[in-house]
C-alpha atoms as a PDB file:
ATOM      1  CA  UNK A   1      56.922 132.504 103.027  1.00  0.00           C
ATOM      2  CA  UNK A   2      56.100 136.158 102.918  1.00  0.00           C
ATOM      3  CA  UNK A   3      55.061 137.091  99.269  1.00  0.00           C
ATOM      4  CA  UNK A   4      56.733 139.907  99.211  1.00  0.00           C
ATOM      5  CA  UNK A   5      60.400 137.872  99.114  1.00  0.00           C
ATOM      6  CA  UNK A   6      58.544 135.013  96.880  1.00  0.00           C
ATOM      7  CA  UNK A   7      60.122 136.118  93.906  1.00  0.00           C
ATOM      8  CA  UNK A   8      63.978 137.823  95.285  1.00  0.00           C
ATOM      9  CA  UNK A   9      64.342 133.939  97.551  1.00  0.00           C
ATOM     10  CA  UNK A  10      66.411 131.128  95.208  1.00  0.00           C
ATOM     11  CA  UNK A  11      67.065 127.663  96.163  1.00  0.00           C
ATOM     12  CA  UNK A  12      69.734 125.080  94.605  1.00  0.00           C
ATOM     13  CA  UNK A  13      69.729 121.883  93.310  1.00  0.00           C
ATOM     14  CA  UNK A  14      72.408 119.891  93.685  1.00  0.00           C
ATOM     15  CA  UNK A  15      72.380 115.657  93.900  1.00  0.00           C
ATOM     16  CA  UNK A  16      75.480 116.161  95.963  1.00  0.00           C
ATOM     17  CA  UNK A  17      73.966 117.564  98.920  1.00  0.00           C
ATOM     18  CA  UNK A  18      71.529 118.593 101.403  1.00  0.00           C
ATOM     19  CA  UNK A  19      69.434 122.075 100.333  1.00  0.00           C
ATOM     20  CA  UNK A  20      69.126 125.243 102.438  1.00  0.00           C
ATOM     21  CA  UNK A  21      67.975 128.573 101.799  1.00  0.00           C
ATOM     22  CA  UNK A  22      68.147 131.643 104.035  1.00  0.00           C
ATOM     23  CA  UNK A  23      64.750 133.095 103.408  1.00  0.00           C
ATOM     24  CA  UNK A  24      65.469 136.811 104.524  1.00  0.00           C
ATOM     25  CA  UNK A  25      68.311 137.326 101.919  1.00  0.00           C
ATOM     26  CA  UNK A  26      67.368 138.825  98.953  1.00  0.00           C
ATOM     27  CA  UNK A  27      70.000 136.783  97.374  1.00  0.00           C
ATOM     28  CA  UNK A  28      70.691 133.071  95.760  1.00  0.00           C
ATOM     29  CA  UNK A  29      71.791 131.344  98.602  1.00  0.00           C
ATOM     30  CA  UNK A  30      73.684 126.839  97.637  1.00  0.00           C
ATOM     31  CA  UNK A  31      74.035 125.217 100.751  1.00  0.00           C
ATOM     32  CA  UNK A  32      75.881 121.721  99.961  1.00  0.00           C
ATOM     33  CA  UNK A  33      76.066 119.804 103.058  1.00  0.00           C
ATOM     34  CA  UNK A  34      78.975 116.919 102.828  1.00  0.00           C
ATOM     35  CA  UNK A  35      79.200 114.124 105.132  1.00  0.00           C
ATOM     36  CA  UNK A  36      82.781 114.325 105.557  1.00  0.00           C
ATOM     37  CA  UNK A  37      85.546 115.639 108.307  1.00  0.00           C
ATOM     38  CA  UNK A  38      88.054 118.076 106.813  1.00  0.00           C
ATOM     39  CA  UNK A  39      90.053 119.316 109.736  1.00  0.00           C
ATOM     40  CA  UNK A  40      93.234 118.267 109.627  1.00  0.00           C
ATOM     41  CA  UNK A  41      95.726 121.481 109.161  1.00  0.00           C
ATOM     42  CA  UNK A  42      97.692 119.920 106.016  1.00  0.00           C
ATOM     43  CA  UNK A  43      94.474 118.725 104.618  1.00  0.00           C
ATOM     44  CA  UNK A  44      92.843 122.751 104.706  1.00  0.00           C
ATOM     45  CA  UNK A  45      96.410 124.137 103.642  1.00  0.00           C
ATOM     46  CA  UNK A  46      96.141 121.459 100.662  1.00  0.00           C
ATOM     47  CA  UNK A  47      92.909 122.877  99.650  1.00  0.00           C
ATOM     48  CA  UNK A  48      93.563 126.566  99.676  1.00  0.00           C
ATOM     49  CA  UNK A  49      97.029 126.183  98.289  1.00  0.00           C
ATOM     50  CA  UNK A  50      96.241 123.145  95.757  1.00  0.00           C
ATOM     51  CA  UNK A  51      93.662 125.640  93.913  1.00  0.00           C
ATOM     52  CA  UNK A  52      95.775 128.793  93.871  1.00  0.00           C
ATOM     53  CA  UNK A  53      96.401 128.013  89.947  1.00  0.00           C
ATOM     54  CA  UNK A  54      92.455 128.183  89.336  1.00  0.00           C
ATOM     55  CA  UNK A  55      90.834 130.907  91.375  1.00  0.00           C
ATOM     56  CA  UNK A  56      91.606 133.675  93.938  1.00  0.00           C
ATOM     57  CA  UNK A  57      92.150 131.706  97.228  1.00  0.00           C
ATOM     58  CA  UNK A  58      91.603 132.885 100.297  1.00  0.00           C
ATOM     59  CA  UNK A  59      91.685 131.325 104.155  1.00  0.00           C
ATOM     60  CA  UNK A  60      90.258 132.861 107.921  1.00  0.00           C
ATOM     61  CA  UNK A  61      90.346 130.322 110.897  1.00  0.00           C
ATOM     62  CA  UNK A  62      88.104 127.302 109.906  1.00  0.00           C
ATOM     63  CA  UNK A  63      87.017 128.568 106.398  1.00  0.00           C
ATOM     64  CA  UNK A  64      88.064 128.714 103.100  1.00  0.00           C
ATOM     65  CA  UNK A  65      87.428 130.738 100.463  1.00  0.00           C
ATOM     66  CA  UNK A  66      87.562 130.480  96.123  1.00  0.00           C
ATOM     67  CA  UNK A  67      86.539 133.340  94.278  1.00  0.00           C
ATOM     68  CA  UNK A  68      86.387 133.302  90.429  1.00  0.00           C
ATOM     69  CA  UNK A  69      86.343 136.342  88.353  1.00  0.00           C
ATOM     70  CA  UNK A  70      84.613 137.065  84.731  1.00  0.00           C
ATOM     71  CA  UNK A  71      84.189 140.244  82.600  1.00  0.00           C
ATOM     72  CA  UNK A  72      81.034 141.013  81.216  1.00  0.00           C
ATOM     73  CA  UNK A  73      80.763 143.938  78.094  1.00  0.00           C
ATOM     74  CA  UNK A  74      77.635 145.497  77.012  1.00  0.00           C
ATOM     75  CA  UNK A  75      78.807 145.767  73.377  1.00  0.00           C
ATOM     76  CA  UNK A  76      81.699 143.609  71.488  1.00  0.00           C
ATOM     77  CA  UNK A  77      83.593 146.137  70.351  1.00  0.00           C
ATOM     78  CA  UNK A  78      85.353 148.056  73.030  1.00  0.00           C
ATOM     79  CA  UNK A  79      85.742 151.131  70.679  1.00  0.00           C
ATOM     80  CA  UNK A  80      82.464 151.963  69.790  1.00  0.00           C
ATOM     81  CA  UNK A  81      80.739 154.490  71.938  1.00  0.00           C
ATOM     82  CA  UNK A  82      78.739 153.373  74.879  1.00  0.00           C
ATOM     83  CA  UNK A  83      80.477 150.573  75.332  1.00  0.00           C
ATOM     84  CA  UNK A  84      80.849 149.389  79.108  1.00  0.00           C
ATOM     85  CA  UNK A  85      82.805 147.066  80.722  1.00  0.00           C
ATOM     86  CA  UNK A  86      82.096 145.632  84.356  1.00  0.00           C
ATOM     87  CA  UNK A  87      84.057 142.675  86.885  1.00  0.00           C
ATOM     88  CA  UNK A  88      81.590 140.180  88.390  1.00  0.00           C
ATOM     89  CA  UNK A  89      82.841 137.437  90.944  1.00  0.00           C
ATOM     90  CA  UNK A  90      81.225 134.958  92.884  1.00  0.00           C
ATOM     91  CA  UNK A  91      82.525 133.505  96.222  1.00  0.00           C
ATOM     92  CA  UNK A  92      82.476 129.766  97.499  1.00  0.00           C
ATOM     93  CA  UNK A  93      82.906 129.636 101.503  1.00  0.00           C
ATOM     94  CA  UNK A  94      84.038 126.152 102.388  1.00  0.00           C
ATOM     95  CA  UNK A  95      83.261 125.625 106.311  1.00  0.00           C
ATOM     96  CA  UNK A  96      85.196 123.225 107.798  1.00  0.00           C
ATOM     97  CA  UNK A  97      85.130 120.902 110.524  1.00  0.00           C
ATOM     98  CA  UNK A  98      83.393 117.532 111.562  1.00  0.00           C
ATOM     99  CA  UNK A  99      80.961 118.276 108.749  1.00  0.00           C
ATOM    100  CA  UNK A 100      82.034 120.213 105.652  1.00  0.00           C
ATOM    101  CA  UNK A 101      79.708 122.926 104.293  1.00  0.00           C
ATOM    102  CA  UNK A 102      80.366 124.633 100.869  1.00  0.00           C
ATOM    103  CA  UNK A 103      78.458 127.766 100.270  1.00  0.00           C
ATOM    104  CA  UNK A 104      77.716 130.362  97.290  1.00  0.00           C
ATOM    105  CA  UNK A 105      76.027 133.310  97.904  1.00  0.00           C
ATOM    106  CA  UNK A 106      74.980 135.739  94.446  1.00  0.00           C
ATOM    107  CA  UNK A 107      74.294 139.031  95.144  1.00  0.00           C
ATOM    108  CA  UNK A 108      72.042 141.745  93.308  1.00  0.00           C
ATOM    109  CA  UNK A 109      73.726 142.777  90.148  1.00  0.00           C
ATOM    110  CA  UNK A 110      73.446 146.355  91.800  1.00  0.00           C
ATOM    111  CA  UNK A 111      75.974 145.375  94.312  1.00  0.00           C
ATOM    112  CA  UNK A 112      78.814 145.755  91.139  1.00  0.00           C
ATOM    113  CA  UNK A 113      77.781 149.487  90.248  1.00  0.00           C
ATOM    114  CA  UNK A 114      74.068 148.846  88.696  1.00  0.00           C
ATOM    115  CA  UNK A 115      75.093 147.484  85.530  1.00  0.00           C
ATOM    116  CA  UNK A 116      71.498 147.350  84.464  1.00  0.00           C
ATOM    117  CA  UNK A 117      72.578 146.347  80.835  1.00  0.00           C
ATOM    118  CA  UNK A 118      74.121 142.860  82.462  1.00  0.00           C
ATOM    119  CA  UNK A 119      72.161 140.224  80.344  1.00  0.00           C
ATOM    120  CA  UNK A 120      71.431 137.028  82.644  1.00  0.00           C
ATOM    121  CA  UNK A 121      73.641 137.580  85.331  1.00  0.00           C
ATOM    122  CA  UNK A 122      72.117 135.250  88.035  1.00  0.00           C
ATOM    123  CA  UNK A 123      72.057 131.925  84.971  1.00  0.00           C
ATOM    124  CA  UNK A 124      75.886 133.242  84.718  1.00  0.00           C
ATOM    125  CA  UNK A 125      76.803 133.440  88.558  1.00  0.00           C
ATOM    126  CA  UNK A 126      74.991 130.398  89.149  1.00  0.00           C
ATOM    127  CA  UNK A 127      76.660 128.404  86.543  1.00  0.00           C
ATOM    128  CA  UNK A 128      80.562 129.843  87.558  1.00  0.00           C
ATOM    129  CA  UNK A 129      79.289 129.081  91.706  1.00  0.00           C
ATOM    130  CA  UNK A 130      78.484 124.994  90.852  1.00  0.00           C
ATOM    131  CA  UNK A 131      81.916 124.781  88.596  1.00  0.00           C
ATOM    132  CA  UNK A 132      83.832 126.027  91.277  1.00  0.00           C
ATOM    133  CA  UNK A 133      82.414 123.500  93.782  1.00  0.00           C
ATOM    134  CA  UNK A 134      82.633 121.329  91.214  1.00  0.00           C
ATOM    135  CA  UNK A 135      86.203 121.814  90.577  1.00  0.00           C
ATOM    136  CA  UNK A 136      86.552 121.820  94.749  1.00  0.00           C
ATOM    137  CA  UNK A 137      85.083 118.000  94.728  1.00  0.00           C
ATOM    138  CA  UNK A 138      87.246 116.525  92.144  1.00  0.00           C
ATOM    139  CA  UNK A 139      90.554 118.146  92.705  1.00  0.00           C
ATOM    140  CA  UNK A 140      91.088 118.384  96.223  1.00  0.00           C
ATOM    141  CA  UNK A 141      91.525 115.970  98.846  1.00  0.00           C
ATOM    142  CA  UNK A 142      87.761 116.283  99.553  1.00  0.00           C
ATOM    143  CA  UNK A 143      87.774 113.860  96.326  1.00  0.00           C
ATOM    144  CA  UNK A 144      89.591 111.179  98.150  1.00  0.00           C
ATOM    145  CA  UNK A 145      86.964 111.555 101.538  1.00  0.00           C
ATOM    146  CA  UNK A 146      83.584 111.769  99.020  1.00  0.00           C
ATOM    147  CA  UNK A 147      85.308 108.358  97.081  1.00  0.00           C
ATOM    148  CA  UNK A 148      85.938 107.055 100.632  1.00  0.00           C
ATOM    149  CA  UNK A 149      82.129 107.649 101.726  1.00  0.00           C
ATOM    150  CA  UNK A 150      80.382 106.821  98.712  1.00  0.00           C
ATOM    151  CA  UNK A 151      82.106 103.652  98.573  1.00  0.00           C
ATOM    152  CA  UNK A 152      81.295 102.344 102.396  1.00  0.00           C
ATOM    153  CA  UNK A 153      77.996 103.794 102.555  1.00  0.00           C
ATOM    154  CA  UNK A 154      76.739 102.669  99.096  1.00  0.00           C
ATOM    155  CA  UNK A 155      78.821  99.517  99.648  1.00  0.00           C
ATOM    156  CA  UNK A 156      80.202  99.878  95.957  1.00  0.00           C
ATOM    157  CA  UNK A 157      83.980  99.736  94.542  1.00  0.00           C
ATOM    158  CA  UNK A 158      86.604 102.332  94.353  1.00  0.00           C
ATOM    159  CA  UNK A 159      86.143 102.528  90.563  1.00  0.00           C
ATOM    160  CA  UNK A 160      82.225 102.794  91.086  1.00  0.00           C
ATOM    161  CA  UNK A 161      82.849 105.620  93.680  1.00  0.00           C
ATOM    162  CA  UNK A 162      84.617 107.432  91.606  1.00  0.00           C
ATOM    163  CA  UNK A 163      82.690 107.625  88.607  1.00  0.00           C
ATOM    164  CA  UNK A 164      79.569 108.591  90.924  1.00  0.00           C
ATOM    165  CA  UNK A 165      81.571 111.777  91.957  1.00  0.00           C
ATOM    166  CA  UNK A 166      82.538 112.677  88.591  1.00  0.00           C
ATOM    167  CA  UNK A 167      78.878 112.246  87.477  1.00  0.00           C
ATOM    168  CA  UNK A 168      78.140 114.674  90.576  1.00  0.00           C
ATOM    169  CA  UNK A 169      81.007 117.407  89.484  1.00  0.00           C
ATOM    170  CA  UNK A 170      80.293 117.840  85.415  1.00  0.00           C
ATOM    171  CA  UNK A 171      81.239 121.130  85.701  1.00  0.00           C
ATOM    172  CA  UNK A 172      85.190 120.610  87.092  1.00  0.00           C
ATOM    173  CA  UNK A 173      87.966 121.821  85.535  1.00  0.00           C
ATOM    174  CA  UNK A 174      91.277 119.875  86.250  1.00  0.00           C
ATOM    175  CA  UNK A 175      93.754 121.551  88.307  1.00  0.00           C
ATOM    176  CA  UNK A 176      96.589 119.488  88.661  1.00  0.00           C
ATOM    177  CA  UNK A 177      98.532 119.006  91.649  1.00  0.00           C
ATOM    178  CA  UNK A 178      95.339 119.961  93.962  1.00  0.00           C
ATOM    179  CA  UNK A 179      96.118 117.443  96.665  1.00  0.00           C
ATOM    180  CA  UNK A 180      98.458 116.918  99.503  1.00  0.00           C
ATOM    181  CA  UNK A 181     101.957 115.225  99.179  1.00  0.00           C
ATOM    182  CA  UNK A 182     103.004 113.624 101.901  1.00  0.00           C
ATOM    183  CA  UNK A 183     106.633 113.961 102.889  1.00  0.00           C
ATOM    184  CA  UNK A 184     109.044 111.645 102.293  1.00  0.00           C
ATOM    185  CA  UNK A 185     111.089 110.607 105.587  1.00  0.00           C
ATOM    186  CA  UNK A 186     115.110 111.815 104.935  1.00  0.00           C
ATOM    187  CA  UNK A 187     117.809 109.050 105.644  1.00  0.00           C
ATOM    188  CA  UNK A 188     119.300 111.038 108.285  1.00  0.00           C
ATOM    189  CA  UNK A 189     116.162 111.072 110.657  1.00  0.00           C
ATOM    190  CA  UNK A 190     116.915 110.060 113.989  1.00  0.00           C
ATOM    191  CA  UNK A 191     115.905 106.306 114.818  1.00  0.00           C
ATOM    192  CA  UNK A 192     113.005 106.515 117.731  1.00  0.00           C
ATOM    193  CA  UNK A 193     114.009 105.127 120.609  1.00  0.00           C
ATOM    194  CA  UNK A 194     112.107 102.006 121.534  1.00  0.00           C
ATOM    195  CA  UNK A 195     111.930 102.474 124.824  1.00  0.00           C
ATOM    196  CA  UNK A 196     110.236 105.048 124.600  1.00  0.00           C
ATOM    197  CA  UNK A 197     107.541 104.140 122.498  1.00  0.00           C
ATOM    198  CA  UNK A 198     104.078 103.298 124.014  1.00  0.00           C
ATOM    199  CA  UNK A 199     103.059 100.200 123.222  1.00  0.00           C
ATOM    200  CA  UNK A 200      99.702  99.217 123.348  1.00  0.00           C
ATOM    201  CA  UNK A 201      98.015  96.197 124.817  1.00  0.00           C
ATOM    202  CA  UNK A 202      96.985  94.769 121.549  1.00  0.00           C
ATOM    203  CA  UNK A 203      95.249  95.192 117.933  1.00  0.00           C
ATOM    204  CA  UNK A 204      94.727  98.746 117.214  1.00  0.00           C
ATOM    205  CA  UNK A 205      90.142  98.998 116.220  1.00  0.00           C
ATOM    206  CA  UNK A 206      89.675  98.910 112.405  1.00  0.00           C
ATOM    207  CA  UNK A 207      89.079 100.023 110.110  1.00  0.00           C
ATOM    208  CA  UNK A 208      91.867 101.393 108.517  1.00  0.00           C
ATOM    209  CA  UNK A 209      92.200 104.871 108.205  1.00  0.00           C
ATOM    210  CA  UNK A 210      91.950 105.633 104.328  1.00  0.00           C
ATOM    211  CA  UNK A 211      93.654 108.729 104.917  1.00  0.00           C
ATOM    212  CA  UNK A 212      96.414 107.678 106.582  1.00  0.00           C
ATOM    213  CA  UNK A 213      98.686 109.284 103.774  1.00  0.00           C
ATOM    214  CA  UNK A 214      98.000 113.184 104.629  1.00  0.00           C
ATOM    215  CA  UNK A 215      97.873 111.818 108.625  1.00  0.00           C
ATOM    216  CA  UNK A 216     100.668 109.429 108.850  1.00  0.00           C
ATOM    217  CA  UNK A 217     104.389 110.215 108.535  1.00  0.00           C
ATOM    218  CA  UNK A 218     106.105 108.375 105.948  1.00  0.00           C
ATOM    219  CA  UNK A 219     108.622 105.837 107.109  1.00  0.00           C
ATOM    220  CA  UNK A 220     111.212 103.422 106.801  1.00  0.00           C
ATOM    221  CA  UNK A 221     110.455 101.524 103.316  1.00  0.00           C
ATOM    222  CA  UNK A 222     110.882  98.070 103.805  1.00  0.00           C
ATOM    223  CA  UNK A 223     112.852  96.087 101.213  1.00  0.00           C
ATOM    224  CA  UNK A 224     111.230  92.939 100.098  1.00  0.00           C
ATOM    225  CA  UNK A 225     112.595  90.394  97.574  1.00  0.00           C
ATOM    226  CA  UNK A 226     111.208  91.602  94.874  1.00  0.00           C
ATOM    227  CA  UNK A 227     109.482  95.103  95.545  1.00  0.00           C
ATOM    228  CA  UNK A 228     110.058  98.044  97.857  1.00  0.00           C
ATOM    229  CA  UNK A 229     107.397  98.047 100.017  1.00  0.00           C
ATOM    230  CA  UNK A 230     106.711 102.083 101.390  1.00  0.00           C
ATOM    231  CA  UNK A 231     105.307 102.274 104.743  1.00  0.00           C
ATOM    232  CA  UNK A 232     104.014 105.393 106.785  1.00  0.00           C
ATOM    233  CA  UNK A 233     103.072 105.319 110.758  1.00  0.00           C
ATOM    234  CA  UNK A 234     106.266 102.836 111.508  1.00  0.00           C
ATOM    235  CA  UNK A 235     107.794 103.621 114.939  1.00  0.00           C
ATOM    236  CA  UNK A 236     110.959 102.515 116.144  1.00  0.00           C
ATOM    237  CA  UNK A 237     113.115  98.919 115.094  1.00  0.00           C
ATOM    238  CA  UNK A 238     110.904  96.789 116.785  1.00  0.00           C
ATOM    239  CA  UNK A 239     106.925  95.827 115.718  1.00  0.00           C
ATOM    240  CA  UNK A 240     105.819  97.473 118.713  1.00  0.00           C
ATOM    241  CA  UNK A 241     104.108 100.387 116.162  1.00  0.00           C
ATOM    242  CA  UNK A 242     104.710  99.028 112.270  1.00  0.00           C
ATOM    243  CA  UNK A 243     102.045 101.314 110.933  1.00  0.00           C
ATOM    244  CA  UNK A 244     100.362 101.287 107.491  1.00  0.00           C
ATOM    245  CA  UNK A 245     102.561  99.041 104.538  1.00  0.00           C
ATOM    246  CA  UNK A 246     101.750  99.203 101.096  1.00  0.00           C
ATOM    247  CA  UNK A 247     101.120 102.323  98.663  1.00  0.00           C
ATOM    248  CA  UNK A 248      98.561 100.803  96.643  1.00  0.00           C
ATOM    249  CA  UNK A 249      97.455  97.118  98.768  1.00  0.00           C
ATOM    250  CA  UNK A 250      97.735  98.983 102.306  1.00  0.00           C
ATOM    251  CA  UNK A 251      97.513  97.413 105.272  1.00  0.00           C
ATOM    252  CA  UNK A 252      97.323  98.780 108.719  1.00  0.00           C
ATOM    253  CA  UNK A 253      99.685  96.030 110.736  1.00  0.00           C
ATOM    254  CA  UNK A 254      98.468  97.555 113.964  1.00  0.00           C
ATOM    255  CA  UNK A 255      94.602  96.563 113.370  1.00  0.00           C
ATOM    256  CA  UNK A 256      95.866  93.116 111.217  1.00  0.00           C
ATOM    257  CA  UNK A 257      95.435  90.102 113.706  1.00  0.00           C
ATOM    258  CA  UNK A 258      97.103  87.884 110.873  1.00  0.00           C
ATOM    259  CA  UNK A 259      93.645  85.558 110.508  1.00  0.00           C
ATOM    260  CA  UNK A 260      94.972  84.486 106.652  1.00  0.00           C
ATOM    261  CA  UNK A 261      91.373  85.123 104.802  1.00  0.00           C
ATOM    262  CA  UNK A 262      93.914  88.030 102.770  1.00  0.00           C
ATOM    263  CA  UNK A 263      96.035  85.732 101.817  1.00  0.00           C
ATOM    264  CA  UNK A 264      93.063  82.981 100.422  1.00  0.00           C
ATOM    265  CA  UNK A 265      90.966  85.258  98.683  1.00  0.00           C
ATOM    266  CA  UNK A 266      93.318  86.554  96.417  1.00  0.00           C
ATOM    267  CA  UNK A 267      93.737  85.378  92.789  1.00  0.00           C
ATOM    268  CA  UNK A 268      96.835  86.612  91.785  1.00  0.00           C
ATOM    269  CA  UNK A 269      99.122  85.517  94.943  1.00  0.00           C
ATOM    270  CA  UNK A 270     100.010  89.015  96.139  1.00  0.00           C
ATOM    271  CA  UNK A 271     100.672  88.437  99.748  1.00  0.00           C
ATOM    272  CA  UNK A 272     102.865  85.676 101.661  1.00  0.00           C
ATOM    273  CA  UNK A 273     103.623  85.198 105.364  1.00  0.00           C
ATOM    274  CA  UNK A 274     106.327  87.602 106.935  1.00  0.00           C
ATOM    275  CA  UNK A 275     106.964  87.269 110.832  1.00  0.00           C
ATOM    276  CA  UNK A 276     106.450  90.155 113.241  1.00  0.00           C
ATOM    277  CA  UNK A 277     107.764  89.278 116.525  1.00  0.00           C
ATOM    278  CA  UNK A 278     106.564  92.153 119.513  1.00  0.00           C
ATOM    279  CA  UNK A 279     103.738  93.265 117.567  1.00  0.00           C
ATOM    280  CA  UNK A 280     100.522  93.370 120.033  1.00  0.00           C
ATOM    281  CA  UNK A 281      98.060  92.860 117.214  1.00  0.00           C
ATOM    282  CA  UNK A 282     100.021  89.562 115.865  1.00  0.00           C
ATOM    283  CA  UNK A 283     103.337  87.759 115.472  1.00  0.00           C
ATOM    284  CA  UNK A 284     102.976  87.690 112.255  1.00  0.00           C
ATOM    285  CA  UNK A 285     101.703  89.776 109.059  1.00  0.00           C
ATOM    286  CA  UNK A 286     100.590  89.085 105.433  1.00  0.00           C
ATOM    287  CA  UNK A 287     103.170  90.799 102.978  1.00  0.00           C
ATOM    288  CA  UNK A 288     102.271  92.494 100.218  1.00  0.00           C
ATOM    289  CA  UNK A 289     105.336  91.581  98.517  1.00  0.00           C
ATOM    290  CA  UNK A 290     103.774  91.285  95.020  1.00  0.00           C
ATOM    291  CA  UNK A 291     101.910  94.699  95.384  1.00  0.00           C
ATOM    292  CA  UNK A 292     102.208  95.367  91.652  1.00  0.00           C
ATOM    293  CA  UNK A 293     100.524  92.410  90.452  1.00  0.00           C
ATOM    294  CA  UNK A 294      97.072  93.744  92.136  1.00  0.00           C
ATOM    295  CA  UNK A 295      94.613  93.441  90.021  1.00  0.00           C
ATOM    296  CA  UNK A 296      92.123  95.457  92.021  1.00  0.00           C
ATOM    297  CA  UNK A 297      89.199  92.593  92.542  1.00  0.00           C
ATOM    298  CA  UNK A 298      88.748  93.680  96.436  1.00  0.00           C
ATOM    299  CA  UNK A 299      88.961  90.459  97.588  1.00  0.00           C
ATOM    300  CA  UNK A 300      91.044  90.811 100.359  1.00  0.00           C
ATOM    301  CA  UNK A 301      89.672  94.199 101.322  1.00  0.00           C
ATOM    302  CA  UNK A 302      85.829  92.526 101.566  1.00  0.00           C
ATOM    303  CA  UNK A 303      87.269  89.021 103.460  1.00  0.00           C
ATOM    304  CA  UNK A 304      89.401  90.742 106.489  1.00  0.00           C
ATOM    305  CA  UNK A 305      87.341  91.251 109.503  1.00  0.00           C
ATOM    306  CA  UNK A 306      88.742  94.026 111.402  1.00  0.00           C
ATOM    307  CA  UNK A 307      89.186  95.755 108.301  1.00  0.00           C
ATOM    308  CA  UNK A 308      92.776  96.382 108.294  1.00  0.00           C
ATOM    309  CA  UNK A 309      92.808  96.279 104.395  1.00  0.00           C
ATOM    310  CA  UNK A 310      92.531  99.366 101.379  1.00  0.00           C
ATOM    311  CA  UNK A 311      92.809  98.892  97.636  1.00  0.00           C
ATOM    312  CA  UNK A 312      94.102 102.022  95.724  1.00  0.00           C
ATOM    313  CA  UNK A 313      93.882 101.478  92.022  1.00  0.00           C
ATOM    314  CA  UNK A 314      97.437 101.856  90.595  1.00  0.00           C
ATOM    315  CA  UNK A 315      97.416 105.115  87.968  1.00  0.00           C
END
């Protein structure tokens, strides 16, 4: 590195990613690097509109922008003479696609009008830069996807996962209602024909999509004994396509090839037997007809083989 740009070149630290620094800017450059997709068109909408409440949003093609604004004054009373008063903002560009990139760029203090008398402006503009990613990560649905990854690539629980990311983000604000809502189906929806509904040849690859919520389409609920059971992905009256049952013990019926180990493992008797007749991955399905009485061991989730199987904690 040239020593001319040895002291004008920053780098970031951050557990929650991959560093990179753009040597020829004379500017702090964060590069976080997540492992995650983010390119479904609900799923970037979510983000820019779920943070609308906390900073200055902004979205161009594949990338999204948060801006957060401060004041700084040279003096605390605005009366006395000399006193100054100047707007500073930092940007985070979130690039989307098959891998997410979330960037912060701080420019020379000159770049706002040479407020010379700015006291550490780059400590500041750092500091704002990580709470807005920070805030990003916990809020939006890129919460759910970092929880998702953590928890297969670590191979630790939900709960675990969770508290990892939070001990990643220490800087987020909550900003409530950050997240996509899927949309419930109306009663006077058309019924699919099923004739003209692809079946397939049989079970649907695992594992289960964990989020099939912002993908799927919610669906017919389906009315056991004791508990309504919502569904999202069902096509049609027949088990050609059933989808993913269960808000908080999902199942993907499609990749299920009813094998029972569900059913064994768990402690508190939350599934029984329920017949599918048509359905190419099996004729019949474990029902989560006691869904509420989960008590979120992961039993089931850790016994099924193809996977089919997602524990939400109830909240």
């Amino acid at each position: 590195m040239s020593l001319l740009l040895k002291d004008r070149v920053w780098s970031m630290e951050a557990p929650t990613a991959k560093r990179g620094v753009y040597p020829l800017h004379g500017f702090k450059l964060g590069l976080y690097r997540l492992p995650i997709k983010l390119e479904e068109p609900v799923e970037l909408k979510s983000v820019h509109d779920g943070l609308k409440k906390a900073f200055e949003m902004d979205m161009y093609a594949d990338r999204i922008y948060a801006t957060y604004r401060w004041k700084e004054q040279n003096m605390d009373d605005p009366d006395a003479k000399g006193y100054e008063e100047i707007d500073l903002s930092v940007t985070v560009e979130i690039v989307t696609g098959e891998v997410v990139d979330i960037i912060y760029q701080i420019f020379p203090i000159e770049k706002f009008g040479d407020p010379n008398w700015v006291k550490d402006y780059r400590k500041k503009a750092d500091h704002f830069a990580k709470m807005v990613i920070d805030t990003i990560l916990r809020n939006t649905i890129l919460a759910d996807k970092m929880v998702s990854h953590f928890a297969k690539t670590e191979k630790i629980s939900e709960v675990a996962a969770i508290q990892k990311l939070e001990e990643l983000t220490p800087l987020a604000k909550i900003v409530l209602g950050a997240k996509p809502k899927p949309v419930e189906a109306k009663e006077d929806d058309e019924e699919e024909d099923d004739s003209a509904i692809e079946i397939p040849d049989g079970a649907k690859p695992g594992p289960i999509d964990v989020d099939y919520k912002s993908k799927m389409k919610p669906s017919s609920a389906y009315e056991a004994p004791e508990h309504t059971i919502k569904t999202w992905g069902r096509r049609g009256t027949s088990n050609g396509i059933m989808g993913v049952w269960g808000e908080f013990v999902s199942v993907d019926y499609d990749i299920c090839i009813a094998d029972g180990g569900c059913i064994e493992a768990c402690p508190v008797g939350v599934y029984e037997w329920f017949d599918s007749p048509g359905n190419p991955a099996s004729e019949k399905k474990p029902l989560m007809s006691k869904e509420p009485d989960c008590i979120f061991c992961l039993a089931c989730e850790g016994v099924c083989p193809p996977q089919a199987i997602k524990i939400y904690e109830q909240k």
